[in-house]
PDB file of N, CA and C in Angstrom:
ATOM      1  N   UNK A   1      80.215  11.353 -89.696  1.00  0.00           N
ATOM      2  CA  UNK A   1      80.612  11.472 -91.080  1.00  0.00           C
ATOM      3  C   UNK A   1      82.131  11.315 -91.192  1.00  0.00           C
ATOM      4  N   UNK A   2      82.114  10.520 -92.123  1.00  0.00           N
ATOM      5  CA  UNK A   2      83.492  10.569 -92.525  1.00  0.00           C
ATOM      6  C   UNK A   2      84.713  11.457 -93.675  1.00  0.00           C
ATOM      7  N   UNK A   3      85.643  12.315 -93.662  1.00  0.00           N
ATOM      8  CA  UNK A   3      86.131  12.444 -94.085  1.00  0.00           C
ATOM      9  C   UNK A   3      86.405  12.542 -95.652  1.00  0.00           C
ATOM     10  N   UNK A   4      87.291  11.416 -95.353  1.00  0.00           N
ATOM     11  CA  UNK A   4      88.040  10.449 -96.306  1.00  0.00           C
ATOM     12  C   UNK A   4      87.187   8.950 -96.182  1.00  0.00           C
ATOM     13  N   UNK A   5      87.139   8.635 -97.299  1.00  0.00           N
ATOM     14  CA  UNK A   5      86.360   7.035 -98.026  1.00  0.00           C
ATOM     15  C   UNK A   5      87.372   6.068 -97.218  1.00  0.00           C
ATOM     16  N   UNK A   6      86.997   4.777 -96.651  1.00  0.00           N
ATOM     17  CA  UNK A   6      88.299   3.959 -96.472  1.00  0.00           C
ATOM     18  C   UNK A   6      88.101   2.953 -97.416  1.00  0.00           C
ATOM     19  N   UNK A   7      89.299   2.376 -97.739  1.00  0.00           N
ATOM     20  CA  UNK A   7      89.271   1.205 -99.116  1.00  0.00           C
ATOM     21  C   UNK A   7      89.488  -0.080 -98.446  1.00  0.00           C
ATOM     22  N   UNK A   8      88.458  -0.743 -99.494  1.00  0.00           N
ATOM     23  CA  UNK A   8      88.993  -2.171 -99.290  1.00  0.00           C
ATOM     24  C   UNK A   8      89.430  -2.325-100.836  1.00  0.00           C
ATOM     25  N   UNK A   9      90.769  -3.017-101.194  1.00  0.00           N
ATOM     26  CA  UNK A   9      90.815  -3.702-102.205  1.00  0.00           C
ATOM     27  C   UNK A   9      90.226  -4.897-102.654  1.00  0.00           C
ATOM     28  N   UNK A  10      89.634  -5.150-104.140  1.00  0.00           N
ATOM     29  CA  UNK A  10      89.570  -6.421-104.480  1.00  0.00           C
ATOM     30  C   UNK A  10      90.692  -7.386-105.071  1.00  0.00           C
ATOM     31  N   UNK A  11      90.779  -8.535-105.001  1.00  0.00           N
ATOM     32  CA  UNK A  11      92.362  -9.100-104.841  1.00  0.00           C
ATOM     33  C   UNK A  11      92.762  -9.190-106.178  1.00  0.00           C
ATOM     34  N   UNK A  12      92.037  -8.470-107.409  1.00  0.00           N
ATOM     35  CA  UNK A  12      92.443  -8.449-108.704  1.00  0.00           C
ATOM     36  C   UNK A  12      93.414  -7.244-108.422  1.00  0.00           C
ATOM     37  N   UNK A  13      93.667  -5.938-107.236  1.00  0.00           N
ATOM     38  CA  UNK A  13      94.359  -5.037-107.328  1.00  0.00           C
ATOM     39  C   UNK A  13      96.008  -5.705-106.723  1.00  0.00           C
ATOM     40  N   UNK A  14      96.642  -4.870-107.238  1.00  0.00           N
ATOM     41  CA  UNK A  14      98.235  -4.975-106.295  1.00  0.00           C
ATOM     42  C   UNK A  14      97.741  -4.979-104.628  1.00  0.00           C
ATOM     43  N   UNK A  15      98.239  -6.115-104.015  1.00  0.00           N
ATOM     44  CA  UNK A  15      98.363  -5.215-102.214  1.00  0.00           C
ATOM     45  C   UNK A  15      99.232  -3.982-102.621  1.00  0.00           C
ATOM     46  N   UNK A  16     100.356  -3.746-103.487  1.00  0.00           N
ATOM     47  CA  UNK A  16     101.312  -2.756-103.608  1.00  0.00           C
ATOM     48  C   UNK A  16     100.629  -1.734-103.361  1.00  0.00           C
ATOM     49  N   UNK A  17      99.287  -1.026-103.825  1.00  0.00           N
ATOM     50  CA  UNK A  17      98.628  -0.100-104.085  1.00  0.00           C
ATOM     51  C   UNK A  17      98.292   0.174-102.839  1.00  0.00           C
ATOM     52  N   UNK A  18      97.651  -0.751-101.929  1.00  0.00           N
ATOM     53  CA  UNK A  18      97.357  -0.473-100.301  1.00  0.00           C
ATOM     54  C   UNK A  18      98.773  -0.206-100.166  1.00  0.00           C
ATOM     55  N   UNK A  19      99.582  -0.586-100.006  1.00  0.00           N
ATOM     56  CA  UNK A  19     100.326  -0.261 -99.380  1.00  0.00           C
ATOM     57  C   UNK A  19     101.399   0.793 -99.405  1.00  0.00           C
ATOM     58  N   UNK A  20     101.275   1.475-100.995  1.00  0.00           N
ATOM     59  CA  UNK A  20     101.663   3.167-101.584  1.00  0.00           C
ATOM     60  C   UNK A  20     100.448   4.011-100.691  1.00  0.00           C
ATOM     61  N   UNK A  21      98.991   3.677-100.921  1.00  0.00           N
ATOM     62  CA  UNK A  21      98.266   4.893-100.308  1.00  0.00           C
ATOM     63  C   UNK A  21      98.338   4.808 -98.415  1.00  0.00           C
ATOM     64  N   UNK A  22      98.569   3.620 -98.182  1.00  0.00           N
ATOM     65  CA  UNK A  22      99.081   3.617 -96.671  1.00  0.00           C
ATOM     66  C   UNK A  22      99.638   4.056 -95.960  1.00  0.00           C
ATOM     67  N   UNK A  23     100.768   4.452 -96.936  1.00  0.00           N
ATOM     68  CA  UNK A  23     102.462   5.381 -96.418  1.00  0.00           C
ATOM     69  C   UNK A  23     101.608   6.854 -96.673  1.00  0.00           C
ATOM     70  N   UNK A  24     100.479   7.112 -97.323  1.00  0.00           N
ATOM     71  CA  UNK A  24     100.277   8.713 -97.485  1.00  0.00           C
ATOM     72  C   UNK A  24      98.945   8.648 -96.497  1.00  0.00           C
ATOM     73  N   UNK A  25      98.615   7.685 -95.520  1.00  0.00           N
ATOM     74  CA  UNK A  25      97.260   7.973 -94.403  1.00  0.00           C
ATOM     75  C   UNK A  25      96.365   7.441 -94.650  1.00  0.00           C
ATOM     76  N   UNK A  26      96.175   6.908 -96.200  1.00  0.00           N
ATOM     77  CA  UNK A  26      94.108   6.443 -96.264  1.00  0.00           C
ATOM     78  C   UNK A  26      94.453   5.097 -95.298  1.00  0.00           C
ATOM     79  N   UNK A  27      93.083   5.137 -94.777  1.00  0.00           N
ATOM     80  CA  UNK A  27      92.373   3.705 -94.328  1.00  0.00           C
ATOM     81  C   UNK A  27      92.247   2.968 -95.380  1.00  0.00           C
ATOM     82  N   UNK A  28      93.545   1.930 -95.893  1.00  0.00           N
ATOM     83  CA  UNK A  28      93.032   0.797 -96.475  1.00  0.00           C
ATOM     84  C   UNK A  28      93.349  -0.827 -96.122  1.00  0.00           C
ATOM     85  N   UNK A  29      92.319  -1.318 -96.277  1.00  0.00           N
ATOM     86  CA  UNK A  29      92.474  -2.659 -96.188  1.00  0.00           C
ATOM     87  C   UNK A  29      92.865  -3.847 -97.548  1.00  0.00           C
ATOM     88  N   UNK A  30      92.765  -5.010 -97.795  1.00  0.00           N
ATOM     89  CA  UNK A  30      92.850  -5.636 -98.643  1.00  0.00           C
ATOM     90  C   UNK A  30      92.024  -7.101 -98.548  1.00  0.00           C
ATOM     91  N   UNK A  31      91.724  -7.558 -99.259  1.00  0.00           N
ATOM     92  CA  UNK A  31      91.066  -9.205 -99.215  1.00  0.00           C
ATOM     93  C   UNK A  31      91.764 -10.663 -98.708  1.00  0.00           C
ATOM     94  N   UNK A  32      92.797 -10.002 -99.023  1.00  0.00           N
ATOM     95  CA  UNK A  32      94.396 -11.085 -97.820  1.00  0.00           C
ATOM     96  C   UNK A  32      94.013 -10.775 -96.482  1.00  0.00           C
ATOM     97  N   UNK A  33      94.137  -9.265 -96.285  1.00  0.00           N
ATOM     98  CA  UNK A  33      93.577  -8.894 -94.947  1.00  0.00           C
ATOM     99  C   UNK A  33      92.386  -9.474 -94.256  1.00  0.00           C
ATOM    100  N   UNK A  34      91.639  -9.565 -94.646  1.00  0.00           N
ATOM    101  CA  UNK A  34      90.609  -9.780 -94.278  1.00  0.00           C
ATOM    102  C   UNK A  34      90.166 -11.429 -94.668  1.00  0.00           C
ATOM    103  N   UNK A  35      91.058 -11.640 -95.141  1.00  0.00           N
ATOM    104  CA  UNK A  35      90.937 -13.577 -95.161  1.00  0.00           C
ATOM    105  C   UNK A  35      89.775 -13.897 -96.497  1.00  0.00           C
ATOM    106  N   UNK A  36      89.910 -12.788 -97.340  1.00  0.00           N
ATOM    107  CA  UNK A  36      88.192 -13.458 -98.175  1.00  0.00           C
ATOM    108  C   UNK A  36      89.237 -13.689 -99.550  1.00  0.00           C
ATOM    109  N   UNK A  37      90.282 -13.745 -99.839  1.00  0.00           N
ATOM    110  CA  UNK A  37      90.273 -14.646-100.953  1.00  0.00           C
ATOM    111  C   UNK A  37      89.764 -15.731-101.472  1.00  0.00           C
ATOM    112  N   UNK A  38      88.919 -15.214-102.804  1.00  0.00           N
ATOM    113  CA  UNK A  38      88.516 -16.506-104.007  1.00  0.00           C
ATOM    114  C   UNK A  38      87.076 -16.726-103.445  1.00  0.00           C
ATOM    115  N   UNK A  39      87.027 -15.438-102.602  1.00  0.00           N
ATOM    116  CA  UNK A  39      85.420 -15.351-102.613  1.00  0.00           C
ATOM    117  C   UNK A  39      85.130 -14.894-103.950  1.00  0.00           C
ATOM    118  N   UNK A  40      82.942 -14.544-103.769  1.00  0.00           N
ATOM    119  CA  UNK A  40      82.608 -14.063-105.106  1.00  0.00           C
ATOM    120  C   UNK A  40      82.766 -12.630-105.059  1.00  0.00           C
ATOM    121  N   UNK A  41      82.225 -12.168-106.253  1.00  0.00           N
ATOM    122  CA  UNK A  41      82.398 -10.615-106.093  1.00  0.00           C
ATOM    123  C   UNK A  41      81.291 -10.177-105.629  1.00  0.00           C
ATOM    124  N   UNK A  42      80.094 -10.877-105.509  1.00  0.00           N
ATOM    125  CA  UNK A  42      78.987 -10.276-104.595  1.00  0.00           C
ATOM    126  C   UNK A  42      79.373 -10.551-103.017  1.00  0.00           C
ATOM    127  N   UNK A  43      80.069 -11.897-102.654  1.00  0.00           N
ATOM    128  CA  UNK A  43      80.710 -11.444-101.184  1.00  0.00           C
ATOM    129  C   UNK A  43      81.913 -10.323-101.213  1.00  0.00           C
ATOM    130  N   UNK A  44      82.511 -10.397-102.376  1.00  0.00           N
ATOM    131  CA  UNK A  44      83.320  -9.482-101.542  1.00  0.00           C
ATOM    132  C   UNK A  44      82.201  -7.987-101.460  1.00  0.00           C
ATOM    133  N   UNK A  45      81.958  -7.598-102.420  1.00  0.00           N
ATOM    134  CA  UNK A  45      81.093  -6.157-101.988  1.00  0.00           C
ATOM    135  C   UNK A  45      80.075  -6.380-100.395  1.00  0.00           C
ATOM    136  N   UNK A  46      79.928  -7.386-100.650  1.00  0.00           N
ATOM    137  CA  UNK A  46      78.723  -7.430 -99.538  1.00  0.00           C
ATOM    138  C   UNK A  46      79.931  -7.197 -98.145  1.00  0.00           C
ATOM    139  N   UNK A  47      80.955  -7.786 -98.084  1.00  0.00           N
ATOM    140  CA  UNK A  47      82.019  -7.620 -97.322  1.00  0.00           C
ATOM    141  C   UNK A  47      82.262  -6.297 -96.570  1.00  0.00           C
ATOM    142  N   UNK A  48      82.675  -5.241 -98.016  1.00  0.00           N
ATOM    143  CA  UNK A  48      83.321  -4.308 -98.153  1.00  0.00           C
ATOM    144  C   UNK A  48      81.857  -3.342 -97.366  1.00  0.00           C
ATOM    145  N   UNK A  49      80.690  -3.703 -97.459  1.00  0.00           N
ATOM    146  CA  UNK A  49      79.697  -2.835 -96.838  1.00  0.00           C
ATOM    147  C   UNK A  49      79.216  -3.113 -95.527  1.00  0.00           C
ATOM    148  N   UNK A  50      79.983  -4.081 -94.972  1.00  0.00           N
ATOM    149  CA  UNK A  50      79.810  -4.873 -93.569  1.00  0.00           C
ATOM    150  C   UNK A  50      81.215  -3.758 -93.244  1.00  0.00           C
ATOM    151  N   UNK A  51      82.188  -3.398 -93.796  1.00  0.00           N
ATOM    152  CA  UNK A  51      83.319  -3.059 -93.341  1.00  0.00           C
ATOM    153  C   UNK A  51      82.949  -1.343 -93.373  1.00  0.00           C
ATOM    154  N   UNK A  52      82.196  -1.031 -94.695  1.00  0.00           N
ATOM    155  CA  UNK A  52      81.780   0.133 -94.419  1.00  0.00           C
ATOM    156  C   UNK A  52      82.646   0.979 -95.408  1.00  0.00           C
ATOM    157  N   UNK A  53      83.026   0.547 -96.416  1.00  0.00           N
ATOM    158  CA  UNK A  53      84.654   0.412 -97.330  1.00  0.00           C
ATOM    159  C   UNK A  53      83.914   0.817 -98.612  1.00  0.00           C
ATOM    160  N   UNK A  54      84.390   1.238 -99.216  1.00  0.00           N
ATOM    161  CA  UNK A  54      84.814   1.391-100.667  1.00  0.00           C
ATOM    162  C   UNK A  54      85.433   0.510-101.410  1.00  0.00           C
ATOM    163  N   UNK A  55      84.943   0.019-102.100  1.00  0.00           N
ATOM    164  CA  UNK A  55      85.584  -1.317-102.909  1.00  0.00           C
ATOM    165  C   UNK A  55      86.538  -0.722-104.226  1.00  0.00           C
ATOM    166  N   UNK A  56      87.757  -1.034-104.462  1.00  0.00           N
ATOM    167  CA  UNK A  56      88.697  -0.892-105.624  1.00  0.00           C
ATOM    168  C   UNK A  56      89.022  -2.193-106.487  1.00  0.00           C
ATOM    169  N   UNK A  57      88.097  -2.438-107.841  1.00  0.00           N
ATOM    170  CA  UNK A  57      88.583  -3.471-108.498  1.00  0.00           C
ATOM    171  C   UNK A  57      89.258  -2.932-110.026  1.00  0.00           C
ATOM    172  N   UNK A  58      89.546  -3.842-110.476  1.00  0.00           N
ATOM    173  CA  UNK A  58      89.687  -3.805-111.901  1.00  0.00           C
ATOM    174  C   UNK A  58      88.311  -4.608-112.851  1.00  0.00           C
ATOM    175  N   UNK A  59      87.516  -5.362-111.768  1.00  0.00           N
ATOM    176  CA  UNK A  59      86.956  -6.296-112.363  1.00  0.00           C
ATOM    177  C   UNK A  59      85.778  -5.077-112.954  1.00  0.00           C
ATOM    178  N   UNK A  60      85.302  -4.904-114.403  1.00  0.00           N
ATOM    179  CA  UNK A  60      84.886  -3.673-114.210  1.00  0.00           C
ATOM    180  C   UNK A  60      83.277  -4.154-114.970  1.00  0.00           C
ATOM    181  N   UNK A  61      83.270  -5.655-115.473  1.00  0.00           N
ATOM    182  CA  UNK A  61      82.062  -5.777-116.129  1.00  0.00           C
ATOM    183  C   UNK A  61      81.046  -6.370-114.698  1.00  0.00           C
ATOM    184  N   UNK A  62      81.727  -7.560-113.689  1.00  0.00           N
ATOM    185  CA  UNK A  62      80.928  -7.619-112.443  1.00  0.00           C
ATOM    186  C   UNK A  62      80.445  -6.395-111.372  1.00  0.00           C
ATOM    187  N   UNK A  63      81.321  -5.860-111.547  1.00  0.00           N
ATOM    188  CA  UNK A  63      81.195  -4.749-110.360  1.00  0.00           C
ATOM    189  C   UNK A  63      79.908  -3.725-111.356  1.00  0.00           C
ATOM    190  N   UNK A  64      80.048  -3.269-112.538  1.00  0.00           N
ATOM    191  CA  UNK A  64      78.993  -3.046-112.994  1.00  0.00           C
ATOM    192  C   UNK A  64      77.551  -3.005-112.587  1.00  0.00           C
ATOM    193  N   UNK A  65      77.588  -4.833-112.834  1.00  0.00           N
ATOM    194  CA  UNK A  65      76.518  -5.469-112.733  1.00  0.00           C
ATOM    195  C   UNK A  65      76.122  -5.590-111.335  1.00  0.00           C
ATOM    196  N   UNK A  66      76.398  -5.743-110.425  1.00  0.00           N
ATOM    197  CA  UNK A  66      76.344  -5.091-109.037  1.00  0.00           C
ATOM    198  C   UNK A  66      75.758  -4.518-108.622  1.00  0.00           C
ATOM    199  N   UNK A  67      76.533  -2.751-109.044  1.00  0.00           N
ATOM    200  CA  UNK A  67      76.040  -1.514-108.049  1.00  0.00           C
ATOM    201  C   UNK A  67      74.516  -1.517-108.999  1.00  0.00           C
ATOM    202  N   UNK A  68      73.946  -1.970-110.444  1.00  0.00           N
ATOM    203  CA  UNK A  68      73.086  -1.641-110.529  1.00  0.00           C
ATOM    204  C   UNK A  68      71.930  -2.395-109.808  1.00  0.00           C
ATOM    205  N   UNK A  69      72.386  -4.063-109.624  1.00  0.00           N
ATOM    206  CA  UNK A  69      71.583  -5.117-108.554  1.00  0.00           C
ATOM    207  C   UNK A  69      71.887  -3.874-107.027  1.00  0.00           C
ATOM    208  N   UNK A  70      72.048  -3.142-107.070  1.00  0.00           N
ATOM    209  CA  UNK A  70      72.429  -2.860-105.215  1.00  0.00           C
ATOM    210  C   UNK A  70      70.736  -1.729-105.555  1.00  0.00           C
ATOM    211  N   UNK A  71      71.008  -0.974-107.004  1.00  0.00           N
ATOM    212  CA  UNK A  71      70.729   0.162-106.835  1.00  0.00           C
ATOM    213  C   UNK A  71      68.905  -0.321-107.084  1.00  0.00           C
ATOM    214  N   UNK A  72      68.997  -1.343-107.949  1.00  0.00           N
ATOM    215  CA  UNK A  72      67.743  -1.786-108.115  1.00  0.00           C
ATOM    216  C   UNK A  72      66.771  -2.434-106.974  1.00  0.00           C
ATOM    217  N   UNK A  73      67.900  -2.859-106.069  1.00  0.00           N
ATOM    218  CA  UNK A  73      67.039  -3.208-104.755  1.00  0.00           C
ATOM    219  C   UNK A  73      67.014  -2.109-103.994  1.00  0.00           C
ATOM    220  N   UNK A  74      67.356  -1.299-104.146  1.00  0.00           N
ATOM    221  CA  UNK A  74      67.670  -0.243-102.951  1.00  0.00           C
ATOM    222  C   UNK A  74      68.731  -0.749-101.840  1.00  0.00           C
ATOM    223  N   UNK A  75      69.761  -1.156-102.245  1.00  0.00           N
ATOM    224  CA  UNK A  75      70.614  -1.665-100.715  1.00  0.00           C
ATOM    225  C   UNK A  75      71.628  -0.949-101.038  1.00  0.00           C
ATOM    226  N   UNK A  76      72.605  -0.414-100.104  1.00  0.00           N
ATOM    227  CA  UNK A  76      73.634   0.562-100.131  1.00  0.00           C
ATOM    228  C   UNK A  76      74.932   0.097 -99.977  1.00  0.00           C
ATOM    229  N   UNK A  77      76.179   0.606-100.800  1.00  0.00           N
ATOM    230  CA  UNK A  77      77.149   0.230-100.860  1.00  0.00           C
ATOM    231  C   UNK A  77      77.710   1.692-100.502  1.00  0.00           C
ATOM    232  N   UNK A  78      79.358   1.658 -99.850  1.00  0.00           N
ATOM    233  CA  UNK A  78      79.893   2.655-100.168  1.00  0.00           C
ATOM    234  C   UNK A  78      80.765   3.135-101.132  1.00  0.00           C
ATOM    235  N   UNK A  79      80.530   2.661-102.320  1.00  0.00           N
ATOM    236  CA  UNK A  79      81.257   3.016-103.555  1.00  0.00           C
ATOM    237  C   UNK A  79      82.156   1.943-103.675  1.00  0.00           C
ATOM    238  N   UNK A  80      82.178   2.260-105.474  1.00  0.00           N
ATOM    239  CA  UNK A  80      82.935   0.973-106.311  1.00  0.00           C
ATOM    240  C   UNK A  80      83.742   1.984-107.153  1.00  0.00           C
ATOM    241  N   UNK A  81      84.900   1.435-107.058  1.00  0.00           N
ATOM    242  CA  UNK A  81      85.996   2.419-108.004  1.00  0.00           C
ATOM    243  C   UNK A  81      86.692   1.533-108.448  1.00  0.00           C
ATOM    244  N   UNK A  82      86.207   1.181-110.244  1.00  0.00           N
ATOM    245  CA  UNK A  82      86.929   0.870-111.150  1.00  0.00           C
ATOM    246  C   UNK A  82      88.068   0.832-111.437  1.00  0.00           C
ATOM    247  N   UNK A  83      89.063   0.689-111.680  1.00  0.00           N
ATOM    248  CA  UNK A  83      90.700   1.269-111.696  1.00  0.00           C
ATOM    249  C   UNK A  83      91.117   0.723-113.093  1.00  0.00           C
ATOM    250  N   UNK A  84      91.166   1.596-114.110  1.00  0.00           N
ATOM    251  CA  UNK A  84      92.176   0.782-115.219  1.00  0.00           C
ATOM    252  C   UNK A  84      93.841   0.327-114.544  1.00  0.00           C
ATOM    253  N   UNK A  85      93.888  -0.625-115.259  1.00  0.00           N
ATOM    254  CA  UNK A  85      95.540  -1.383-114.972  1.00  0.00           C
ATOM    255  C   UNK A  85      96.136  -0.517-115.281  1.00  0.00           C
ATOM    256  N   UNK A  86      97.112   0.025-114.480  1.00  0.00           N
ATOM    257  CA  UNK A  86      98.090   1.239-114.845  1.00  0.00           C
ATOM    258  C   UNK A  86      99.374   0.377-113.473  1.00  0.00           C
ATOM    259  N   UNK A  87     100.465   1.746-113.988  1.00  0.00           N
ATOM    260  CA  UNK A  87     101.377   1.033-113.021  1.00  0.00           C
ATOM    261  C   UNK A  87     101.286   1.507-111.554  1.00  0.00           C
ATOM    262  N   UNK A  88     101.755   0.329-110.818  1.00  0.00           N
ATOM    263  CA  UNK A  88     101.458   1.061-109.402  1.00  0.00           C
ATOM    264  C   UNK A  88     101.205   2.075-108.655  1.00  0.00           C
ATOM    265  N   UNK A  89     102.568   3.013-109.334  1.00  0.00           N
ATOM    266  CA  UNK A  89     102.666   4.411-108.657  1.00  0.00           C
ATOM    267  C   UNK A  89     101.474   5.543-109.309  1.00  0.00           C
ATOM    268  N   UNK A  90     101.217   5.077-110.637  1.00  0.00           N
ATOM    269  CA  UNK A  90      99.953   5.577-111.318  1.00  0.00           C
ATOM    270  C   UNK A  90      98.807   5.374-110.764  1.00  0.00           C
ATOM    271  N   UNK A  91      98.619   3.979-110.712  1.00  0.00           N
ATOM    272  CA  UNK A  91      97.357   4.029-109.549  1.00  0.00           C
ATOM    273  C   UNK A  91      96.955   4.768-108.500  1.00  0.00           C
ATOM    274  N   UNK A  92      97.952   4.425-107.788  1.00  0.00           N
ATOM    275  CA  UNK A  92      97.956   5.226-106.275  1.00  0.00           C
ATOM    276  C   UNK A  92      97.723   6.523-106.145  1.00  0.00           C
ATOM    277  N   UNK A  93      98.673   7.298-106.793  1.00  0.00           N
ATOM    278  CA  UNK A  93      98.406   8.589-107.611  1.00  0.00           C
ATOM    279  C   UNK A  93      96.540   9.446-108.024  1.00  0.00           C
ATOM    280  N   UNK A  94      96.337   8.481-108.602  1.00  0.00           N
ATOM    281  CA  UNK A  94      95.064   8.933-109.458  1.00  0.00           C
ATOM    282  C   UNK A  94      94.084   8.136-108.202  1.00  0.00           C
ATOM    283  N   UNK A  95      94.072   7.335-107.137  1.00  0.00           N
ATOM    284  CA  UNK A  95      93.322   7.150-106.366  1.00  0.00           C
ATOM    285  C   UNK A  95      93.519   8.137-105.248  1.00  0.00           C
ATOM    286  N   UNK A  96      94.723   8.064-104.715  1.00  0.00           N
ATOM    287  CA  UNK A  96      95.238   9.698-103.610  1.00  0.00           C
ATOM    288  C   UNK A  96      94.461  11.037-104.489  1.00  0.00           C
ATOM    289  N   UNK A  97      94.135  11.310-105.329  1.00  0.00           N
ATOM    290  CA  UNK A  97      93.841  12.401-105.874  1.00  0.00           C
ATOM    291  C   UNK A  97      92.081  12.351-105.518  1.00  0.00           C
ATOM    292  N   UNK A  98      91.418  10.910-106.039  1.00  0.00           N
ATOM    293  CA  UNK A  98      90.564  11.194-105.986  1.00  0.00           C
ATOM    294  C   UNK A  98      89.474  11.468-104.719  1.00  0.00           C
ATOM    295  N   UNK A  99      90.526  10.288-103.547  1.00  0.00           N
ATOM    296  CA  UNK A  99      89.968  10.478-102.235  1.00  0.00           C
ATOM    297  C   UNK A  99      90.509  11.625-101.345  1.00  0.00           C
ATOM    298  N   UNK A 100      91.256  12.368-102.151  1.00  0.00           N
ATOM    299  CA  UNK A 100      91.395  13.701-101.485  1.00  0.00           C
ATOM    300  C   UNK A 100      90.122  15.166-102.381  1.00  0.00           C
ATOM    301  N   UNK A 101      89.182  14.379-103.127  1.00  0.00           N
ATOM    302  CA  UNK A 101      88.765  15.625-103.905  1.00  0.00           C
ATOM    303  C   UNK A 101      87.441  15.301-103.168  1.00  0.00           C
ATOM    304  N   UNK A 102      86.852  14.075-103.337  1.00  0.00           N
ATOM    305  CA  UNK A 102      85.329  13.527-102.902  1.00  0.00           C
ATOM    306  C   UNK A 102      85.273  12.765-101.542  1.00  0.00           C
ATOM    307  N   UNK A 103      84.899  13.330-100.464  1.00  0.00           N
ATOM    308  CA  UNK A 103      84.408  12.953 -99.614  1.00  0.00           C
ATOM    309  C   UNK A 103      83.930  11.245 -99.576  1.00  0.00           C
ATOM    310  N   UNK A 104      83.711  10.850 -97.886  1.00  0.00           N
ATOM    311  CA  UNK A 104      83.159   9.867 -97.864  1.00  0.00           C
ATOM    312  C   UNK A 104      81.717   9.449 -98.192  1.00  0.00           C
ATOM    313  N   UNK A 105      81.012  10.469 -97.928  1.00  0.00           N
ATOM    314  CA  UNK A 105      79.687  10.467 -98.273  1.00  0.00           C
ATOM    315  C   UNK A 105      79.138  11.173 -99.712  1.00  0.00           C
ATOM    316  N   UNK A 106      80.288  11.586-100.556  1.00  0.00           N
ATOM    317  CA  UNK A 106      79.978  11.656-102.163  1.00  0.00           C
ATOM    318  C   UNK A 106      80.416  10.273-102.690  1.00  0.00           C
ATOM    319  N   UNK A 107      80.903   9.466-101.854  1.00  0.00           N
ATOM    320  CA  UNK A 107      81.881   8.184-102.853  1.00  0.00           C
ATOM    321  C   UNK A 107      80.154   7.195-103.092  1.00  0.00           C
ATOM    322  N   UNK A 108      79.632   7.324-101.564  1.00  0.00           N
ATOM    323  CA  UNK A 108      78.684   6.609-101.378  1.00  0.00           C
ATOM    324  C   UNK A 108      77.509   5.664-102.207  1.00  0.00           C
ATOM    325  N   UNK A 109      77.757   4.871-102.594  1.00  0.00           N
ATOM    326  CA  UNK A 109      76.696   4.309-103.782  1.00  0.00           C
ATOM    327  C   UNK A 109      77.213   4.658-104.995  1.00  0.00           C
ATOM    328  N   UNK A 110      77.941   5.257-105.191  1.00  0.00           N
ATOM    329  CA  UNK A 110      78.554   5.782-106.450  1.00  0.00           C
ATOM    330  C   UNK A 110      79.201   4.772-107.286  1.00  0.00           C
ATOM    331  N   UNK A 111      79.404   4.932-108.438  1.00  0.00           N
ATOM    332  CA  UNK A 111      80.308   3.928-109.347  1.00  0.00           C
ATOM    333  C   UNK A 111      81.109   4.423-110.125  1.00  0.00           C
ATOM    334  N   UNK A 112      82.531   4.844-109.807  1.00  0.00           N
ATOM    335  CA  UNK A 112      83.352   5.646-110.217  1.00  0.00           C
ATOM    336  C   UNK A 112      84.631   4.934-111.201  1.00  0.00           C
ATOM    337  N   UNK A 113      84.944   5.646-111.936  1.00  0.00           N
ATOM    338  CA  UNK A 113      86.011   4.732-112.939  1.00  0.00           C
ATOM    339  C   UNK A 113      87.380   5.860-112.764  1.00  0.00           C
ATOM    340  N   UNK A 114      88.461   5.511-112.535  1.00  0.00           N
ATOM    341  CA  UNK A 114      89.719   6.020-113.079  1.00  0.00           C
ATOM    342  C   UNK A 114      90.631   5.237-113.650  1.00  0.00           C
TER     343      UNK A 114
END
């Protein structure tokens, strides 16, 4: 069991944001990282659950549509966290908060908005 959730960003987020919650310890990655730019958003999730990750988009009407295709097949993701556009340090902020309140295995399948 894990902890703390680790993130993958989707490339609609700042890398800035990986790289504010980086300097404070989470495991995050990004879609640069991992070479999948201008994939779809069903690869990237499908990605992010090969990685074992938590996905962070803004994209908030696909990702939607998604976790309920995940939930309707029964296939498992480890969580999708919505993010309104805020400024960097806001982001980071209100994401450090939340992966310090909910566990890795409450994020799980979940579809969370901040």
């Amino acid at each position: 069991m894990n902890l703390f959730a680790k993130i993958y960003f989707d490339e609609d987020v700042s890398v800035l944001i990986a790289a504010l919650l980086q300097a404070r310890g989470f495991d995050c990655v990004t879609v640069r990282d991992e070479r999948m730019l201008t994939q779809s958003d069903p690869l990237q999730l499908a990605h992010a659950v090969v990685l074992q990750r938590c996905i962070v988009t803004h994209n908030r009407n696909h990702f939607e549509q998604l976790h309920l295709y995940y939930l309707a097949t029964d296939q498992r993701h480890f969580g999708i966290i919505i993010a309104a556009r805020r400024t960097h340090y806001d982001l980071a902020q209100r994401l450090a908060i939340l992966l310090n309140t909910l566990a890795a295995d409450e994020i799980e399948n979940q579809l969370l908005y901040i």
